[in-house]
N, C-alpha and C. Protein backbone atom coordinates (compact mmCIF):
# COMPACT_ATOMS: atom_id res chain seq x y z
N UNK A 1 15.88 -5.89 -11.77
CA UNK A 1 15.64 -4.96 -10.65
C UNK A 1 16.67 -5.12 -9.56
N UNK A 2 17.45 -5.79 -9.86
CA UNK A 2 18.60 -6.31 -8.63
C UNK A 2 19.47 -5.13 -7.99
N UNK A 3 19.66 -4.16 -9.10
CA UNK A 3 20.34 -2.56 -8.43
C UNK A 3 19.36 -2.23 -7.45
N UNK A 4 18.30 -2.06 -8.12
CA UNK A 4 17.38 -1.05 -7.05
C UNK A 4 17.06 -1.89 -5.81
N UNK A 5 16.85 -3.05 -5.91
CA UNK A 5 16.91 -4.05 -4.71
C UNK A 5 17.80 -3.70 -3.77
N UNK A 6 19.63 -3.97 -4.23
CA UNK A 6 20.69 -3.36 -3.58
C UNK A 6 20.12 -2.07 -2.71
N UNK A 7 20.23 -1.36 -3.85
CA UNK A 7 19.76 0.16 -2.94
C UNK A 7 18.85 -0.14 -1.52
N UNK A 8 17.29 -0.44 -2.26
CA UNK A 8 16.77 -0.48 -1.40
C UNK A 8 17.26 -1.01 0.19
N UNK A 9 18.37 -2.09 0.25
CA UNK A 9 18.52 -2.39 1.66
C UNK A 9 19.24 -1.59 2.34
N UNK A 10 20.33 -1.66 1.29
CA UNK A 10 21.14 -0.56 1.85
C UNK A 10 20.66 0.63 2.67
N UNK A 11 19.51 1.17 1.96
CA UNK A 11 18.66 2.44 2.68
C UNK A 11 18.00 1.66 4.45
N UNK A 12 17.68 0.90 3.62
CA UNK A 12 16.96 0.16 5.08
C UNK A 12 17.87 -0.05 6.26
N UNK A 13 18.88 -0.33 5.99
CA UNK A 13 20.19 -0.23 7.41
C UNK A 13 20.32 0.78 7.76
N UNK A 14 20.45 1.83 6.85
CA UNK A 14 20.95 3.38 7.45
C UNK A 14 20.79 3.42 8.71
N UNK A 15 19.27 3.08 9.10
CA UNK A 15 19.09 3.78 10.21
C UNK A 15 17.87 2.55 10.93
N UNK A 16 17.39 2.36 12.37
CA UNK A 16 16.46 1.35 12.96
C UNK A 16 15.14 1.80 12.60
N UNK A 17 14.85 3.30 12.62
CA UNK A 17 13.47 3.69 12.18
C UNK A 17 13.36 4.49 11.00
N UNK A 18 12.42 4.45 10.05
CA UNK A 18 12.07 5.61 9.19
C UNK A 18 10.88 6.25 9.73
N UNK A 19 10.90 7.25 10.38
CA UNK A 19 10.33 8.22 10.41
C UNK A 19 9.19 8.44 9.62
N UNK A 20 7.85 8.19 9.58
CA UNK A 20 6.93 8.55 8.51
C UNK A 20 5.99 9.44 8.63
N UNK A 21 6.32 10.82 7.98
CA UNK A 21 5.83 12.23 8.47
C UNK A 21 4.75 12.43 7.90
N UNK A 22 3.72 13.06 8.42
CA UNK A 22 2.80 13.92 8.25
C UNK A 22 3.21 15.22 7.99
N UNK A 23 3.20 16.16 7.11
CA UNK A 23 3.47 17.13 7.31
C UNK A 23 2.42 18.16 6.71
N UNK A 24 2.13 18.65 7.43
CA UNK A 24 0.98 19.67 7.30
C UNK A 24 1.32 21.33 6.30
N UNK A 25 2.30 22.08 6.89
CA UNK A 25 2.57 22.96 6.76
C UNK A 25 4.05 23.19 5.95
N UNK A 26 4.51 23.08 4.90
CA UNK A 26 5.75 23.64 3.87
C UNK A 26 6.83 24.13 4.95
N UNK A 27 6.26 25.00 5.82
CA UNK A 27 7.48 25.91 6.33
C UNK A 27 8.50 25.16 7.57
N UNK A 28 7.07 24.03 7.91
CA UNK A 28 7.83 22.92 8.94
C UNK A 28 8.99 21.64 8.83
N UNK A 29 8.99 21.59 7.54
CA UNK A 29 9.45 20.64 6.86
C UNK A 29 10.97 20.49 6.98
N UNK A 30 11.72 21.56 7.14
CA UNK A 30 13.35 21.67 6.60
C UNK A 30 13.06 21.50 8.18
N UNK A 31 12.91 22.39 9.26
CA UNK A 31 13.39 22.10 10.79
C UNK A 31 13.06 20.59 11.37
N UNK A 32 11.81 20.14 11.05
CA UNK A 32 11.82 18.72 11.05
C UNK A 32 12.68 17.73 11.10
N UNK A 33 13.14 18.00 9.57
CA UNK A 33 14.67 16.83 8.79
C UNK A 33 15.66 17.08 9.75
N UNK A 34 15.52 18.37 10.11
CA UNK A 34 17.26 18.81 10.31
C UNK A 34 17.10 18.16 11.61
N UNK A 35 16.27 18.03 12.60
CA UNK A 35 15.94 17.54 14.05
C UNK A 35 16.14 16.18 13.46
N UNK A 36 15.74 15.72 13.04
CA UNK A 36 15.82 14.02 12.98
C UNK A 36 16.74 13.38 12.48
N UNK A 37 17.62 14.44 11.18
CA UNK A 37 19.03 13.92 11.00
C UNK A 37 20.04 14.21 12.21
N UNK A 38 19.79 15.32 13.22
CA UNK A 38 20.14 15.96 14.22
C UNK A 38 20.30 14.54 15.28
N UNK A 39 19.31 14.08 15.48
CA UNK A 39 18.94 13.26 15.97
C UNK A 39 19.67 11.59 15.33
N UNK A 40 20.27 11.85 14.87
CA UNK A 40 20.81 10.15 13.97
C UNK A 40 19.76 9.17 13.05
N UNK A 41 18.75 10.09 12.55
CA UNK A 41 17.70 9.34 11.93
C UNK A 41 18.00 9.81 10.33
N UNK A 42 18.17 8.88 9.49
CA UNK A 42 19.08 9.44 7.92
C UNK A 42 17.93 9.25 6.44
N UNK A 43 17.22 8.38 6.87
CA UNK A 43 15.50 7.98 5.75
C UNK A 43 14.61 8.90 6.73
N UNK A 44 13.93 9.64 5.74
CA UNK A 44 12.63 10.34 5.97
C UNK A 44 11.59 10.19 5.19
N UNK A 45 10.45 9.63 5.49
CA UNK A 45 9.42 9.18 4.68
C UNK A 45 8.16 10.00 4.81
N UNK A 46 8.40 10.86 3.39
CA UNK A 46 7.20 12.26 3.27
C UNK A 46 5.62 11.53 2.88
N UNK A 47 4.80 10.75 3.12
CA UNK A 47 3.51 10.52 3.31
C UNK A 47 2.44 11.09 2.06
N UNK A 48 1.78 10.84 0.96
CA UNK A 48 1.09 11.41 0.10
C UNK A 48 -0.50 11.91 0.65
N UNK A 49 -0.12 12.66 2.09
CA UNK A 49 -1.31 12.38 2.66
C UNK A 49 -1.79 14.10 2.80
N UNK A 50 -1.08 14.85 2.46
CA UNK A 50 -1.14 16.23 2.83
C UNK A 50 -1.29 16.94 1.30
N UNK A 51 -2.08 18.06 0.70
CA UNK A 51 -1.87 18.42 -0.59
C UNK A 51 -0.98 18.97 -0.55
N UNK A 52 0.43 19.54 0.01
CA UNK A 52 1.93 19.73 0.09
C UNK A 52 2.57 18.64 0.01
N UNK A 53 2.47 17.61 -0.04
CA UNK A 53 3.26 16.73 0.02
C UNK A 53 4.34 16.81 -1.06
N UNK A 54 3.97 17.04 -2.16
CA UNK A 54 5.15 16.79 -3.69
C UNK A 54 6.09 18.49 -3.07
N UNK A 55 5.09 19.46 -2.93
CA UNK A 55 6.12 20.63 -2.27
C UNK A 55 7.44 20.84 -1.23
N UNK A 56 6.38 19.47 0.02
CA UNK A 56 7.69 19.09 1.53
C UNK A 56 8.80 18.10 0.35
N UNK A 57 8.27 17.29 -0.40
CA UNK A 57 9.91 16.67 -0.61
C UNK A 57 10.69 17.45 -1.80
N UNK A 58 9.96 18.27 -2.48
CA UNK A 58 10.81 19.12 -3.09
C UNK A 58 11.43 20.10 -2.33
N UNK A 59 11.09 20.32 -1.53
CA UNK A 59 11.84 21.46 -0.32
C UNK A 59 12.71 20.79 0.10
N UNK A 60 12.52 19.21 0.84
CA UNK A 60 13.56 18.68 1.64
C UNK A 60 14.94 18.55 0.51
N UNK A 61 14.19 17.97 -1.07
CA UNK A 61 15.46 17.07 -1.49
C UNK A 61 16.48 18.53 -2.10
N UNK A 62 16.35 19.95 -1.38
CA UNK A 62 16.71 21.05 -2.39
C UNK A 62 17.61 21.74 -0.97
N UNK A 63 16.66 21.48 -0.19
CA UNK A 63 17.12 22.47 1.29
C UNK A 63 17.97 21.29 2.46
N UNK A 64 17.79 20.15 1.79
CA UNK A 64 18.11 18.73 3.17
C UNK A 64 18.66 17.71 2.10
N UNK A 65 19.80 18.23 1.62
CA UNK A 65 20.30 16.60 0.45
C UNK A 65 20.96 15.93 1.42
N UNK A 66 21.53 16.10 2.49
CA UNK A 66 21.70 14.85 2.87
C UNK A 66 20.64 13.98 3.65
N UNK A 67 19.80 14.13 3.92
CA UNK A 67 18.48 12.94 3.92
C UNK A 67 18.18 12.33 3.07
N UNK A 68 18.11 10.90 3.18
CA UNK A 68 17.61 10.74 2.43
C UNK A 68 16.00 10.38 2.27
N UNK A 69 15.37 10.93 1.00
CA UNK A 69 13.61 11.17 1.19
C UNK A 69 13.02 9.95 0.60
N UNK A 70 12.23 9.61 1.30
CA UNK A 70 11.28 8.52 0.25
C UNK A 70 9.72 9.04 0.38
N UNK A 71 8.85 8.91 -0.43
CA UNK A 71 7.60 9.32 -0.55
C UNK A 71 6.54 8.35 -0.53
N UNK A 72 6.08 8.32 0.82
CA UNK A 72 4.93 7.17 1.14
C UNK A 72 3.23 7.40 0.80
N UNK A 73 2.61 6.00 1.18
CA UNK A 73 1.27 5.99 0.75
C UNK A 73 0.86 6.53 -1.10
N UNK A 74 2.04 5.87 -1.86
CA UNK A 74 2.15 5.92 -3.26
C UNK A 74 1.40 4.66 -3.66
N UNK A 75 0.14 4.92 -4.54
CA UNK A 75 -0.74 3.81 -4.84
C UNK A 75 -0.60 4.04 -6.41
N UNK A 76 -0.14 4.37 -7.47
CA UNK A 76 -0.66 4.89 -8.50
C UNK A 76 0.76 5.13 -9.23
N UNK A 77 0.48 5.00 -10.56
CA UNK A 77 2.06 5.42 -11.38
C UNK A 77 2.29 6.68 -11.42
N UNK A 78 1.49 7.55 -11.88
CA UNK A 78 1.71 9.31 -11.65
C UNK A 78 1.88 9.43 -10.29
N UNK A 79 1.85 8.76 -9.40
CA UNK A 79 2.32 9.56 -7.81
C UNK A 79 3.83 8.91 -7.99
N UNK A 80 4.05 7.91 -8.57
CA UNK A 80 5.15 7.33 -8.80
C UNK A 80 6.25 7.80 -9.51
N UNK A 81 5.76 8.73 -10.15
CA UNK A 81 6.34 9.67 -11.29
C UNK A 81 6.30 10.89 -10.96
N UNK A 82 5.11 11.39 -10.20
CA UNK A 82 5.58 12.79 -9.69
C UNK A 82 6.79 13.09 -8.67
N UNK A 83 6.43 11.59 -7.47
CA UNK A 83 7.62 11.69 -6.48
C UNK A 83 8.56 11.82 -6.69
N UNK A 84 9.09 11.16 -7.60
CA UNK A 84 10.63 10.80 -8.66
C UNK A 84 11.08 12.00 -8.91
N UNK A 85 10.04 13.11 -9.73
CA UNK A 85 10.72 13.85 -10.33
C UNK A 85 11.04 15.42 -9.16
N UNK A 86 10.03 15.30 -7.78
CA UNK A 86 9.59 15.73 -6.66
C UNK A 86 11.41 15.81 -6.21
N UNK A 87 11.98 14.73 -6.22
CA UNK A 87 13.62 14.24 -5.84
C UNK A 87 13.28 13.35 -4.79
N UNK A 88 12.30 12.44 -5.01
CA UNK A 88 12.08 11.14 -3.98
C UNK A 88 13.44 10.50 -4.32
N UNK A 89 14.02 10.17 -3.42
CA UNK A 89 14.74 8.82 -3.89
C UNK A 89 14.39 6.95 -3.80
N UNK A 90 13.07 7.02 -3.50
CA UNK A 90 12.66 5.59 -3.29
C UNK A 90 11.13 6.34 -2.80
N UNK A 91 9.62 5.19 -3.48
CA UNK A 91 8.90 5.19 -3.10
C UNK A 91 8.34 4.06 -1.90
N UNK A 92 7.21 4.34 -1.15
CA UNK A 92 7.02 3.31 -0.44
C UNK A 92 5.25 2.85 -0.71
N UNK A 93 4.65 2.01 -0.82
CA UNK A 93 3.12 1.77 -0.97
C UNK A 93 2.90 0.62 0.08
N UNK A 94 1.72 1.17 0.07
CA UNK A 94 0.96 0.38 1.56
C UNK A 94 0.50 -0.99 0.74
N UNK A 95 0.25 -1.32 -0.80
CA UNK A 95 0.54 -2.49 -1.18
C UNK A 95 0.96 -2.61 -3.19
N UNK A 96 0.63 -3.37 -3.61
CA UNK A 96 1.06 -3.37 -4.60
C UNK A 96 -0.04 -4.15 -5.84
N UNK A 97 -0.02 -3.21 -6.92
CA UNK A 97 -0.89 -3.83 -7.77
C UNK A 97 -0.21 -4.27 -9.18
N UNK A 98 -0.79 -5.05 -10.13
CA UNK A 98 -0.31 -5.37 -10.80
C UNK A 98 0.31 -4.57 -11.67
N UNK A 99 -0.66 -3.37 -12.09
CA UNK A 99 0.25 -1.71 -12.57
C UNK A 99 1.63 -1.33 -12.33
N UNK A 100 1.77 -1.29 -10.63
CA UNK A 100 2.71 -0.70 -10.11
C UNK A 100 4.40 -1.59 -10.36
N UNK A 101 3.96 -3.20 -10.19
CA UNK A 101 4.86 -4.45 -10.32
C UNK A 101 5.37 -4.21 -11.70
N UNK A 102 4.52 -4.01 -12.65
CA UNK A 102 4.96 -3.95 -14.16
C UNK A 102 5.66 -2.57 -14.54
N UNK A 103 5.28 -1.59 -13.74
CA UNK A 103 6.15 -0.33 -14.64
C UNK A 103 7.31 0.04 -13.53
N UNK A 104 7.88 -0.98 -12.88
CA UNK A 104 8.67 -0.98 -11.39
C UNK A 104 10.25 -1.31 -12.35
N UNK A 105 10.11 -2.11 -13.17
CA UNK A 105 11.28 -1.68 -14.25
C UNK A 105 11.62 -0.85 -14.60
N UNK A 106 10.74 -0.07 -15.20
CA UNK A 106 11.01 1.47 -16.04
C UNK A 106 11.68 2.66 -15.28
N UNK A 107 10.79 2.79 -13.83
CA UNK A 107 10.69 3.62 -12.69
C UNK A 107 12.16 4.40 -12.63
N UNK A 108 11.93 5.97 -11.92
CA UNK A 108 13.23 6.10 -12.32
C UNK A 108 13.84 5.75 -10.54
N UNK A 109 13.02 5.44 -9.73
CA UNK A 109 13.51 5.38 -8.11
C UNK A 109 12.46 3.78 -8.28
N UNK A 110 13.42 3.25 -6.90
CA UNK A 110 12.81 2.09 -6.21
C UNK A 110 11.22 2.35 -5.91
N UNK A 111 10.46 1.37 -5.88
CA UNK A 111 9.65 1.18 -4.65
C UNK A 111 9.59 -0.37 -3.67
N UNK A 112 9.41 0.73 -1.99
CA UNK A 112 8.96 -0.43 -1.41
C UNK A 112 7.51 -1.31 -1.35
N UNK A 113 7.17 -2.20 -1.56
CA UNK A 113 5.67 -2.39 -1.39
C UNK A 113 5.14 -2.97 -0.04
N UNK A 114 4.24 -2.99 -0.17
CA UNK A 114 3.36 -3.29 0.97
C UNK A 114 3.18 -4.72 0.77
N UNK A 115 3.20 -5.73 1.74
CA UNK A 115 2.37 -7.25 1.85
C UNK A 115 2.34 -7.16 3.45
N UNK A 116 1.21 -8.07 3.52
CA UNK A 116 0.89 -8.39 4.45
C UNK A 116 0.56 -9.99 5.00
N UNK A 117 0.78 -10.78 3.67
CA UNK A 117 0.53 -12.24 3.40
C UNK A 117 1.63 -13.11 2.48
N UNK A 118 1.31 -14.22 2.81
CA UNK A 118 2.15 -14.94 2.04
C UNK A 118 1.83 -15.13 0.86
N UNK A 119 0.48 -15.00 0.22
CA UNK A 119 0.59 -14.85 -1.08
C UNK A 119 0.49 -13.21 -2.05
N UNK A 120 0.65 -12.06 -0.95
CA UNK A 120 1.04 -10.77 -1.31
C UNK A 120 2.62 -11.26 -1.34
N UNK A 121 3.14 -11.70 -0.69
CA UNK A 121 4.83 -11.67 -0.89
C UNK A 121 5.44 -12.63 -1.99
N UNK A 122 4.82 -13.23 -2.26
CA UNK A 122 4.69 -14.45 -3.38
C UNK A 122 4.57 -13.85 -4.69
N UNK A 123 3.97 -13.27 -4.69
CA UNK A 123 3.04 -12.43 -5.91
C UNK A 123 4.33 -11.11 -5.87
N UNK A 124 5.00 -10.26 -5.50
CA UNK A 124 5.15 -8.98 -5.10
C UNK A 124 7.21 -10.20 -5.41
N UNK A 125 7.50 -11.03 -4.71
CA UNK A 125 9.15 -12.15 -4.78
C UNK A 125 8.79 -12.15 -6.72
N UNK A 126 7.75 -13.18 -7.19
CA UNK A 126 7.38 -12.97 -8.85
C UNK A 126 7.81 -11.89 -9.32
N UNK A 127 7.79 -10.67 -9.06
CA UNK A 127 7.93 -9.32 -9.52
C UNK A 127 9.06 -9.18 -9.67
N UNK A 128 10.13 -9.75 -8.61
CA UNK A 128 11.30 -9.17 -8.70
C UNK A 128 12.03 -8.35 -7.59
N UNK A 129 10.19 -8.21 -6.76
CA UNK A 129 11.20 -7.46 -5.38
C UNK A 129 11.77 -8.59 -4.58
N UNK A 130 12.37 -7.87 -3.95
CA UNK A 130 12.99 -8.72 -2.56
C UNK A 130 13.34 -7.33 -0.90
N UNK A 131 13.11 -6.81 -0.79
CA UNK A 131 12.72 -5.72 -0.13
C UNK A 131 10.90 -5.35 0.10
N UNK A 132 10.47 -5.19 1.12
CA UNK A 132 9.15 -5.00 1.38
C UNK A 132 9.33 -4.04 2.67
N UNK A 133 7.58 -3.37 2.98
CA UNK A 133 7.10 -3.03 3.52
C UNK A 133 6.07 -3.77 4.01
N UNK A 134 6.15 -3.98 5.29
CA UNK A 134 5.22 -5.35 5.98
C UNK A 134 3.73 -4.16 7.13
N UNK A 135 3.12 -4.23 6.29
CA UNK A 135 1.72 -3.45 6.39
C UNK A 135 0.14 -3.92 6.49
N UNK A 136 -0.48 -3.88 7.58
CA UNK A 136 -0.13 -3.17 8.95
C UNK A 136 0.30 -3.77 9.76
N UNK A 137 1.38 -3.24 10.43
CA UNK A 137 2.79 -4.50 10.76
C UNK A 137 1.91 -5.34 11.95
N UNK A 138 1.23 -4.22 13.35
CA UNK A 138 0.42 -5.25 13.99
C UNK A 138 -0.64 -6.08 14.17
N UNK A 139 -1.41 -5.17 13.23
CA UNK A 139 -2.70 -6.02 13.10
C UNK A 139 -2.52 -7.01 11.51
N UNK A 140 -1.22 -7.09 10.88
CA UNK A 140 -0.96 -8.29 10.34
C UNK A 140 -0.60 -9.84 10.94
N UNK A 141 -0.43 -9.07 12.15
CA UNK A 141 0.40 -10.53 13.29
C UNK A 141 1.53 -10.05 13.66
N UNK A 142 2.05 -8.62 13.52
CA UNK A 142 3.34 -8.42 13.82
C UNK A 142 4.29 -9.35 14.18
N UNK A 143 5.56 -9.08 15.22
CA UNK A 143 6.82 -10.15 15.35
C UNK A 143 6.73 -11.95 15.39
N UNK A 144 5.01 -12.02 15.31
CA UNK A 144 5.22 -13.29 15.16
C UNK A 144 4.66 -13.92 13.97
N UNK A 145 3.93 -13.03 12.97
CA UNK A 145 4.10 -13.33 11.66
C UNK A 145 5.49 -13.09 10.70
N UNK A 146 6.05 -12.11 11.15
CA UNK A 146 7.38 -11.90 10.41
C UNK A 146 8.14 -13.30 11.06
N UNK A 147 8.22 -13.95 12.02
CA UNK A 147 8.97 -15.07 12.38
C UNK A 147 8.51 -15.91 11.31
N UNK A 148 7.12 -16.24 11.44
CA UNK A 148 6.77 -17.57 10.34
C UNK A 148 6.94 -17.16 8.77
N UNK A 149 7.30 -15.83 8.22
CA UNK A 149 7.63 -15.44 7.33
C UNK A 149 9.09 -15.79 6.60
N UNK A 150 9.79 -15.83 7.77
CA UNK A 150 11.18 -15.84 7.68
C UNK A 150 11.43 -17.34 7.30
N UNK A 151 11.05 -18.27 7.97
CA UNK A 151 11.31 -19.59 7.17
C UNK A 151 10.84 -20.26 5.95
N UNK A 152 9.70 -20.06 4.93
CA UNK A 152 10.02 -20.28 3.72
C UNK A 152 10.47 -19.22 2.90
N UNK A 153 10.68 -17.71 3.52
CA UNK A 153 10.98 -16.60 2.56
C UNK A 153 12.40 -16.11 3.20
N UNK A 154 13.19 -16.49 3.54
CA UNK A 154 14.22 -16.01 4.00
C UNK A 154 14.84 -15.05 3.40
N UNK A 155 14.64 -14.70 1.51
CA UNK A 155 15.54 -13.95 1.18
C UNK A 155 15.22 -12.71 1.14
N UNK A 156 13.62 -12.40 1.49
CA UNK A 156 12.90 -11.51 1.61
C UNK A 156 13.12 -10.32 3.18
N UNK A 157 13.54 -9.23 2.95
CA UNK A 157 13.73 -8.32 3.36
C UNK A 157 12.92 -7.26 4.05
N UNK A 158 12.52 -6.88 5.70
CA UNK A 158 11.13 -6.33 5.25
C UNK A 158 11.03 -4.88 6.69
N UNK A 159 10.42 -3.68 6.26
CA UNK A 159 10.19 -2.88 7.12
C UNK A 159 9.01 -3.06 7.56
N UNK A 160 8.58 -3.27 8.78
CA UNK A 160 7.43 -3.26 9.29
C UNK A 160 6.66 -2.31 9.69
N UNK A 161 5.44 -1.45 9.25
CA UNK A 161 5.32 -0.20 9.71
C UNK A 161 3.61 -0.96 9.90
N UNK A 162 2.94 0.05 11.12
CA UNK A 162 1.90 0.79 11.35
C UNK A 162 1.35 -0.02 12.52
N UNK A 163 1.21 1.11 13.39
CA UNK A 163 1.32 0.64 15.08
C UNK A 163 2.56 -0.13 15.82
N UNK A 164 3.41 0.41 15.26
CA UNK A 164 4.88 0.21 15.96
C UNK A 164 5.37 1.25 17.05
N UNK A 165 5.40 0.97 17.77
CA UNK A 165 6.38 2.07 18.95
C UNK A 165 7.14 1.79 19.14
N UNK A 166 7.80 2.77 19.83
CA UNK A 166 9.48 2.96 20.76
C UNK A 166 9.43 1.84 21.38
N UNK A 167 8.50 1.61 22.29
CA UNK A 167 8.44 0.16 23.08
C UNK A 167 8.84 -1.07 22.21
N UNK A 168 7.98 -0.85 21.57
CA UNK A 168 7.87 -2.44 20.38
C UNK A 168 8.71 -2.49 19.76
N UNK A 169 9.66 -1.80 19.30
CA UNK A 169 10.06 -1.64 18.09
C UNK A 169 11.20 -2.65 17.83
N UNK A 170 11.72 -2.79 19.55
CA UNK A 170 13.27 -3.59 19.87
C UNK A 170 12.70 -5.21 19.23
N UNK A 171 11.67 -5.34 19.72
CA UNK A 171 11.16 -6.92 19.23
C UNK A 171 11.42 -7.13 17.74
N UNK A 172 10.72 -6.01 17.21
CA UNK A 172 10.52 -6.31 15.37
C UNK A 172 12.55 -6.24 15.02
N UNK A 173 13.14 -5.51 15.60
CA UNK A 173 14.46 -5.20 15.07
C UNK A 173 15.33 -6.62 15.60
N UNK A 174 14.95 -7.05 16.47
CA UNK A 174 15.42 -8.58 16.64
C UNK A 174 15.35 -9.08 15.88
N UNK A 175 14.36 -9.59 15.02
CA UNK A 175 14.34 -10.79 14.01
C UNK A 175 14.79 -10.23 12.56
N UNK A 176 16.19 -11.57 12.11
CA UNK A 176 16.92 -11.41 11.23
C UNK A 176 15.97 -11.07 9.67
N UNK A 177 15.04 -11.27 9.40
CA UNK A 177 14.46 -10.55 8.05
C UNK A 177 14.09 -9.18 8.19
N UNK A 178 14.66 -8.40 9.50
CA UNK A 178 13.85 -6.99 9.35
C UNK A 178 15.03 -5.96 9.77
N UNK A 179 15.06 -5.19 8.78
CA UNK A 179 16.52 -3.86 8.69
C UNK A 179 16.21 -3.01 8.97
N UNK A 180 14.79 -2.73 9.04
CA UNK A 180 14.24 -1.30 10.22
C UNK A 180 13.01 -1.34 10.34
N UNK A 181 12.72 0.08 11.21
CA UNK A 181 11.16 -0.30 11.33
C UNK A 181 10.33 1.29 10.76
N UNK A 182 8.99 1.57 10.27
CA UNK A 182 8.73 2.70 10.10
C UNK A 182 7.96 3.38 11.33
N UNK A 183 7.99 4.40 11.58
CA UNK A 183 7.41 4.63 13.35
C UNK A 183 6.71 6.29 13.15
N UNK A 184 6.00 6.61 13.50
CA UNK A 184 5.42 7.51 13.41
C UNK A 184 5.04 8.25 14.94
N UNK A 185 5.98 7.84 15.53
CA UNK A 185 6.23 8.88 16.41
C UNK A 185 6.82 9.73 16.86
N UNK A 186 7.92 10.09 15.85
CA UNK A 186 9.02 10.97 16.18
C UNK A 186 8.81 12.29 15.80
N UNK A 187 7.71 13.08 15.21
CA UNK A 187 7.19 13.97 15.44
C UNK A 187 6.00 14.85 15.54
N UNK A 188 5.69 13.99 16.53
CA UNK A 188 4.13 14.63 17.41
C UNK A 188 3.34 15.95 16.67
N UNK A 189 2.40 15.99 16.79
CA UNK A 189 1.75 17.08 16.11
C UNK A 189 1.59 18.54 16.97
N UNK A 190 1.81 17.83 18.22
CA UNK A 190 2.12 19.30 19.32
C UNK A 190 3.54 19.43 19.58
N UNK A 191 4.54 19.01 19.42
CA UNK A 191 5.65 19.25 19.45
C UNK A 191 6.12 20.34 18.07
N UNK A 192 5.33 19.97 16.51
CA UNK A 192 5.21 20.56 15.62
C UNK A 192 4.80 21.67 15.60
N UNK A 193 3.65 21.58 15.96
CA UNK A 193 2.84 23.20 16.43
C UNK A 193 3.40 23.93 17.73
N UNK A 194 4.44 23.48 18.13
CA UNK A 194 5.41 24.41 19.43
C UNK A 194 6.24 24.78 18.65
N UNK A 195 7.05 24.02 17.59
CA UNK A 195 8.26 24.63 16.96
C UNK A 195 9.36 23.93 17.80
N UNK A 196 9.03 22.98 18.68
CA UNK A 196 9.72 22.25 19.27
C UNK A 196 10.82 21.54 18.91
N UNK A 197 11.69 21.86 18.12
CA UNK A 197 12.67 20.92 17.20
C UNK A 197 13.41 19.96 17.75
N UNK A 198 13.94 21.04 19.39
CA UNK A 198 15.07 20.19 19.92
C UNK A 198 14.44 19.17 20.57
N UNK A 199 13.24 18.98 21.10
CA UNK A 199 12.05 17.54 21.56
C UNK A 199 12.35 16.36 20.41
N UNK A 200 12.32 16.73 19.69
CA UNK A 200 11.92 16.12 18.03
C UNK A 200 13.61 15.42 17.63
N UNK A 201 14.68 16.29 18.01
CA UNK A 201 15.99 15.92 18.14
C UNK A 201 15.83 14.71 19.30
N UNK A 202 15.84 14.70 20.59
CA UNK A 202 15.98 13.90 21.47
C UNK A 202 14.98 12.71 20.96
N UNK A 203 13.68 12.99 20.96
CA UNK A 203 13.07 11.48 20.12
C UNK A 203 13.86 10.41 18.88
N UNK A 204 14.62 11.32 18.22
CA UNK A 204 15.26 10.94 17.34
C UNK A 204 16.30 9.92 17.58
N UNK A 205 16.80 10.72 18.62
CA UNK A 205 18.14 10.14 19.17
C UNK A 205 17.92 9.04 19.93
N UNK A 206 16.92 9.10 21.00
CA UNK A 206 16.36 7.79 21.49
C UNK A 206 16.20 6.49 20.22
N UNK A 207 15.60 7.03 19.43
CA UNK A 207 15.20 5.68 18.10
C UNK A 207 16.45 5.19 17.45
N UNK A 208 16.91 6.74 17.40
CA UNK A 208 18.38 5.97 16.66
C UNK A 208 19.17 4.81 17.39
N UNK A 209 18.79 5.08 18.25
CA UNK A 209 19.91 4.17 19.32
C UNK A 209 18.97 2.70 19.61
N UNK A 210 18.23 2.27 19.37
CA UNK A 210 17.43 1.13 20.03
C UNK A 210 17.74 -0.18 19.98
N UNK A 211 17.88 -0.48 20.58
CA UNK A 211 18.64 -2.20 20.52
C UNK A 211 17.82 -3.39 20.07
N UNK A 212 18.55 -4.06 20.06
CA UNK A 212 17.60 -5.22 19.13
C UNK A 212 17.81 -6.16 20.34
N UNK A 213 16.74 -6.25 21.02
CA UNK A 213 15.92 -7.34 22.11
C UNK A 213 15.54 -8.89 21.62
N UNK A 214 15.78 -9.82 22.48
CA UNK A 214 15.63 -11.08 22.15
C UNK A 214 13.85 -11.26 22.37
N UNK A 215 12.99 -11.95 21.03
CA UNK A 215 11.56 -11.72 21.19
C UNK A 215 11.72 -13.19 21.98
C-alpha cells in the first residue's frame, strides 16, 4: 500500500483545510468548488450524507477536474466502490473495520481511516496505513492527544476533523504529525442558500492562509 500512502500525504499538504461538504442540492455543487478552489482550498471532501452525494462528485470530478474530490463518511465496500467509480480520488471513513483494512489492497483509490485511539491506530499501522483521519478530533482529546500520539507513533500521519474551527485550527496545524485539518465551515448553509459564492471564496482564502501557531 506504500503508493497510495505516498498519495495520500501528498493530498494532505495541498492545502491546511479539507473542506467537508454537505451538499444538499446537485446544482450547488460546481459554484461551491469553484469558490473554494477560488479561494486556495485544492481537497474537497463530498460527505455520503446527502442521497446526491455519488451525483455532487460525479458532477465535480466531470465539471471541477482540477479539485481534487475525496468522498467522506464511507463505512462499507460498495460505498467504496461506488465512490471510485463516482471519480473519488481517495476515500475518507470516520473509522475502520476489518472488511474495509482487507479489501484496501484491491481498492481502486486510497482510503483515509478514522482512529481515535492507540489501539485503533495500532490495529489500522497493522494494515498498512500510515495516513489517518483523527475522529472526533475534539472530543478525542484533540491537540493534546495528537501530541501524546506523536511519540510512540511518529510515522503516523494524521487529519484531524470534527469540531475544528478557524480559531483552533492554527493549534492542530502546529504539531509535526498533522498535514491538515478537515473543517466544516467554509460553507455555511445560509451562505449556500444566498448563492453567496464570493463569501464562500473569502472563507476559503482566510483557511488557506492559516498559520501554524505554537500550542
Amino acid at each position: 500500500m506504500s503508493n497510495k500512502n505516498h498519495m495520500l500525504a501528498a493530498v494532505m499538504r495541498l492545502s491546511p483545510v479539507i473542506p467537508v461538504l454537505v451538499i444538499n442540492r446537485t446544482a450547488d455543487a460546481v459554484p461551491i468548488a469553484r469558490a473554494l478552489l477560488a479561494g486556495g482550498l485544492k481537497v474537497l471532501e463530498i460527505t455520503l450524507r446527502t442521497p446526491n452525494a455519488l451525483e455532487v462528485i460525479e458532477t465535480l470530478a466531470r465539471e471541477v477536474p482540477e479539485a481534487v474530490i475525496a468522498a467522506g463518511t464511507v463505512t462499507t465496500i460498495k460505498q467504496w466502490d461506488d465512490v471510485a467509480r463516482a471519480g473519488a480520488q481517495f476515500a475518507v471513513s470516520p473509522g475502520l473495520t476489518p472488511a474495509l483494512a482487507q479489501f484496501a489492497h484491491k481498492a481502486a483509490i486510497p482510503l483515509l481511516p478514522g482512529v481515535a485511539t492507540a489501539s485503533e491506530l495500532m490495529t489500522a499501522m497493522d494494515a498498512g496505513f500510515e495516513c489517518f483521519k483523527f475522529f472526533p478530533a475534539q472530543q478525542a482529546g484533540g491537540v493534546a492527544m495528537l501530541k501524546a500520539l506523536g511519540g510512540p507513533f511518529a510515522d503516523a500521519l494524521f487529519c484531524p476533523t470534527g469540531g475544528i474551527t478557524v480559531e483552533t485550527a492554527p493549534h492542530f496545524l502546529a504539531l509535526p504529525n498533522v498535514a491538515c485539518v478537515g473543517g466544516s465551515w467554509l460553507a455555511p448553509a445560509l451562505l449556500v442558500a444566498a448563492g453567496d459564492w464570493s463569501a464562500i471564496e473569502v472563507l476559503a482564502h482566510a483557511s488557506s492562509g492559516l498559520g501554524r501557531l505554537t500550542c
